[in-house]
C-alpha atoms as a PDB file:
ATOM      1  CA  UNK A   1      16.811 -19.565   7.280  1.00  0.00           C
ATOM      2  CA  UNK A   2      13.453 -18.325   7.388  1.00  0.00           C
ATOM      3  CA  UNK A   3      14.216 -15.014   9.139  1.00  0.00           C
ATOM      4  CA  UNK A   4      16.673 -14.249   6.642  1.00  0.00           C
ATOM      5  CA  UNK A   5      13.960 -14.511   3.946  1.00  0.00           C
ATOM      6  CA  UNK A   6      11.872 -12.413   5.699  1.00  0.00           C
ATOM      7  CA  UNK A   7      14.409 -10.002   6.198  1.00  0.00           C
ATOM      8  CA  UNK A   8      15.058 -10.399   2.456  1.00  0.00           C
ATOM      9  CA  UNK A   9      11.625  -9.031   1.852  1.00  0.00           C
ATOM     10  CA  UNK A  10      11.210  -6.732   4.325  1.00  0.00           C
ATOM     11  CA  UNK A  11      14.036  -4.954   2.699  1.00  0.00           C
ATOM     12  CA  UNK A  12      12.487  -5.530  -0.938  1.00  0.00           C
ATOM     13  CA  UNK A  13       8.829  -4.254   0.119  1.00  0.00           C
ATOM     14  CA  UNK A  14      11.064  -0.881   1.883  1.00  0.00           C
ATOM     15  CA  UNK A  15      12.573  -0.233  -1.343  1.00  0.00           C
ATOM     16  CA  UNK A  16       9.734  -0.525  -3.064  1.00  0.00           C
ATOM     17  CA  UNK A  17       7.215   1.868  -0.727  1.00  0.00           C
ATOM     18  CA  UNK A  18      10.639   4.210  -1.267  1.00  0.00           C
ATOM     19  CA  UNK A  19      10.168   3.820  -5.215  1.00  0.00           C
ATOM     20  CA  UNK A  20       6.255   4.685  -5.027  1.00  0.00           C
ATOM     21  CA  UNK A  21       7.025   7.745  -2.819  1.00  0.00           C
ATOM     22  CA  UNK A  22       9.439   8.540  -5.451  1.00  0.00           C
ATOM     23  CA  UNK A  23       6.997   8.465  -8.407  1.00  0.00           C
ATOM     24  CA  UNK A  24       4.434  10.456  -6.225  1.00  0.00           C
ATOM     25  CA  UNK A  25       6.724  13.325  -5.904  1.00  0.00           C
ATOM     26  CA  UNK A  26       7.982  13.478  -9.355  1.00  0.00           C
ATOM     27  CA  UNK A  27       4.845  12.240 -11.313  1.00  0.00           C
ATOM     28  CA  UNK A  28       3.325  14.069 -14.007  1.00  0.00           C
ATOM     29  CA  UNK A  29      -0.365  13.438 -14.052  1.00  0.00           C
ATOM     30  CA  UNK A  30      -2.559  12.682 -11.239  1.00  0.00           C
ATOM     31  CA  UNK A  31      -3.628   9.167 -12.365  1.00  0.00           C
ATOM     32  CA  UNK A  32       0.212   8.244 -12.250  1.00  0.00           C
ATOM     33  CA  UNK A  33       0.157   9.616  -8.362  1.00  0.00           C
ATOM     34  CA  UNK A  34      -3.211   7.431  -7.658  1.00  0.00           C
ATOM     35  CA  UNK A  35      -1.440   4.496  -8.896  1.00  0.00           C
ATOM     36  CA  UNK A  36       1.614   4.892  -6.700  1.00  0.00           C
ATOM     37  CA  UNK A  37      -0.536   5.951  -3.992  1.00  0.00           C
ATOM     38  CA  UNK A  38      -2.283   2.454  -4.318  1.00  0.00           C
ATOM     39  CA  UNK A  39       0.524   0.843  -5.018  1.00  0.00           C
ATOM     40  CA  UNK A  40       2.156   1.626  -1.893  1.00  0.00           C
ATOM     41  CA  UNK A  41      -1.331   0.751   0.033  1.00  0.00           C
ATOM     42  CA  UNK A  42      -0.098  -3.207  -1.505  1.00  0.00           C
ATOM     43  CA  UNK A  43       3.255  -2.799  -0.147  1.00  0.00           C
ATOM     44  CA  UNK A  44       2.312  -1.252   3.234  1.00  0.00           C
ATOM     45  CA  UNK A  45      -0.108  -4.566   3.536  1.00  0.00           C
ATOM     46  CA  UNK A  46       2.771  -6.632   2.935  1.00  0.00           C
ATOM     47  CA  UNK A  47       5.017  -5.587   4.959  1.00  0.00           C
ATOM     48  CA  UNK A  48       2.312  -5.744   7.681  1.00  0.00           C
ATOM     49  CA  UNK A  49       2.044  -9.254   6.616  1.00  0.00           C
ATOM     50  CA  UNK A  50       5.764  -9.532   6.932  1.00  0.00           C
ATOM     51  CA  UNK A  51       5.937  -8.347  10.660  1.00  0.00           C
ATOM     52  CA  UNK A  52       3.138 -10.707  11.775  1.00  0.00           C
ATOM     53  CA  UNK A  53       4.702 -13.381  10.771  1.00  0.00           C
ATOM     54  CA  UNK A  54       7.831 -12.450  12.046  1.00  0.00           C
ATOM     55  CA  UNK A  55       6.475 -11.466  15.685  1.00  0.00           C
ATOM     56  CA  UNK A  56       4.248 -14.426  15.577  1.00  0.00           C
ATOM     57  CA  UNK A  57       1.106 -12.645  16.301  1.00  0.00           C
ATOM     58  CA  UNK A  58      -2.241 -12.423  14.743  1.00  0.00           C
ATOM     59  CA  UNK A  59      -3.102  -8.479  15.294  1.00  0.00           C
ATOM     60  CA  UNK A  60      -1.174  -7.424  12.325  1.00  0.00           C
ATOM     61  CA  UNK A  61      -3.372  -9.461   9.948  1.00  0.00           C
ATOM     62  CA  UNK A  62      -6.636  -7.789  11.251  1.00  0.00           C
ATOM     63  CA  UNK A  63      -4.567  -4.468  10.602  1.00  0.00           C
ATOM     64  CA  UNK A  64      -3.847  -5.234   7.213  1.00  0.00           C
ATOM     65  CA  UNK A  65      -7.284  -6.492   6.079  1.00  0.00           C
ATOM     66  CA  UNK A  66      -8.823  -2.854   7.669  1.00  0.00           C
ATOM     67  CA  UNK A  67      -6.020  -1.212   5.603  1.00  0.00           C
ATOM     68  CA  UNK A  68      -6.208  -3.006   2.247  1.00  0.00           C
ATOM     69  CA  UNK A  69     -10.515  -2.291   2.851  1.00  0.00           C
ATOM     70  CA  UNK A  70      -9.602   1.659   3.337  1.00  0.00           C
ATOM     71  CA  UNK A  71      -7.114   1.399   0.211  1.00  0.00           C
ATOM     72  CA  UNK A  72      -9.670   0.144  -1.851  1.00  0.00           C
ATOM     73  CA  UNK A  73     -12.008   2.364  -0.882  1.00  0.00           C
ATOM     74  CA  UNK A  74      -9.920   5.454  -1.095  1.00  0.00           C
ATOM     75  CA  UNK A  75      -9.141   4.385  -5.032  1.00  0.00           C
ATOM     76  CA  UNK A  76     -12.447   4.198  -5.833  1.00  0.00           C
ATOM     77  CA  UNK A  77     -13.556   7.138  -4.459  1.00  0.00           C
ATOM     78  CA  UNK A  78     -10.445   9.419  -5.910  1.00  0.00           C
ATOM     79  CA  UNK A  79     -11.125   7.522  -8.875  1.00  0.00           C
ATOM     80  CA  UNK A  80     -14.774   8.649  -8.838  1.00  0.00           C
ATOM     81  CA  UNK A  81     -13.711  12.187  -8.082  1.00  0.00           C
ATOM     82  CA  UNK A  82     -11.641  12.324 -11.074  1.00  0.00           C
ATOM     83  CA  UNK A  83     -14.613  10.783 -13.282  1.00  0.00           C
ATOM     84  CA  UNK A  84     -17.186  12.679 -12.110  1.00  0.00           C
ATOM     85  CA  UNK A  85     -16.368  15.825 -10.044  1.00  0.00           C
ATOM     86  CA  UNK A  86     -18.408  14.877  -6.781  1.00  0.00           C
ATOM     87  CA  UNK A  87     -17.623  11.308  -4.705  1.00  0.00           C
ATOM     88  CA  UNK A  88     -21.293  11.340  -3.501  1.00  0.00           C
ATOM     89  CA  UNK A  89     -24.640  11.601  -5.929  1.00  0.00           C
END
């Protein structure tokens, strides 16, 4: 019963990474394209999440905490960009 649940979500978290790639393409401002951008970052962490658990192994954790530390990082240096005009003072 478990696998089907996870199964469940692995095909929720694929439609949703298929929604944000959506909104990137057809977005009009480039705050609504950071936002799906980091958006997807969530659901790519997820599903990482997802595959650990369903492989059983502990590797795919690790990824996802060096992935959801780039994503962050990433936001808040676009986000800077968009602010300021330079990333780095």
């Amino acid at each position: 019963m478990m696998e089907y649940a996870i199964y469940f979500a692995f095909t929720c978290f694929g439609a949703a990474i298929m929604m944000c790639l959506w909104r990137i393409i057809t977005a009009d401002g480039v705050g609504t394209r950071v936002l799906a951008l980091d958006t997807m970052v969530i659901n790519t962490i997820a599903l990482l999440i997802l595959y650990g658990l369903d492989q059983g192994t502990e590797i795919f954790f690790e990824a996802a905490m060096i992935i959801a530390m780039l994503g962050f990082v990433s936001t808040v240096a676009y986000a800077r960009f968009m602010l300021r005009g330079n990333i780095i003072e």
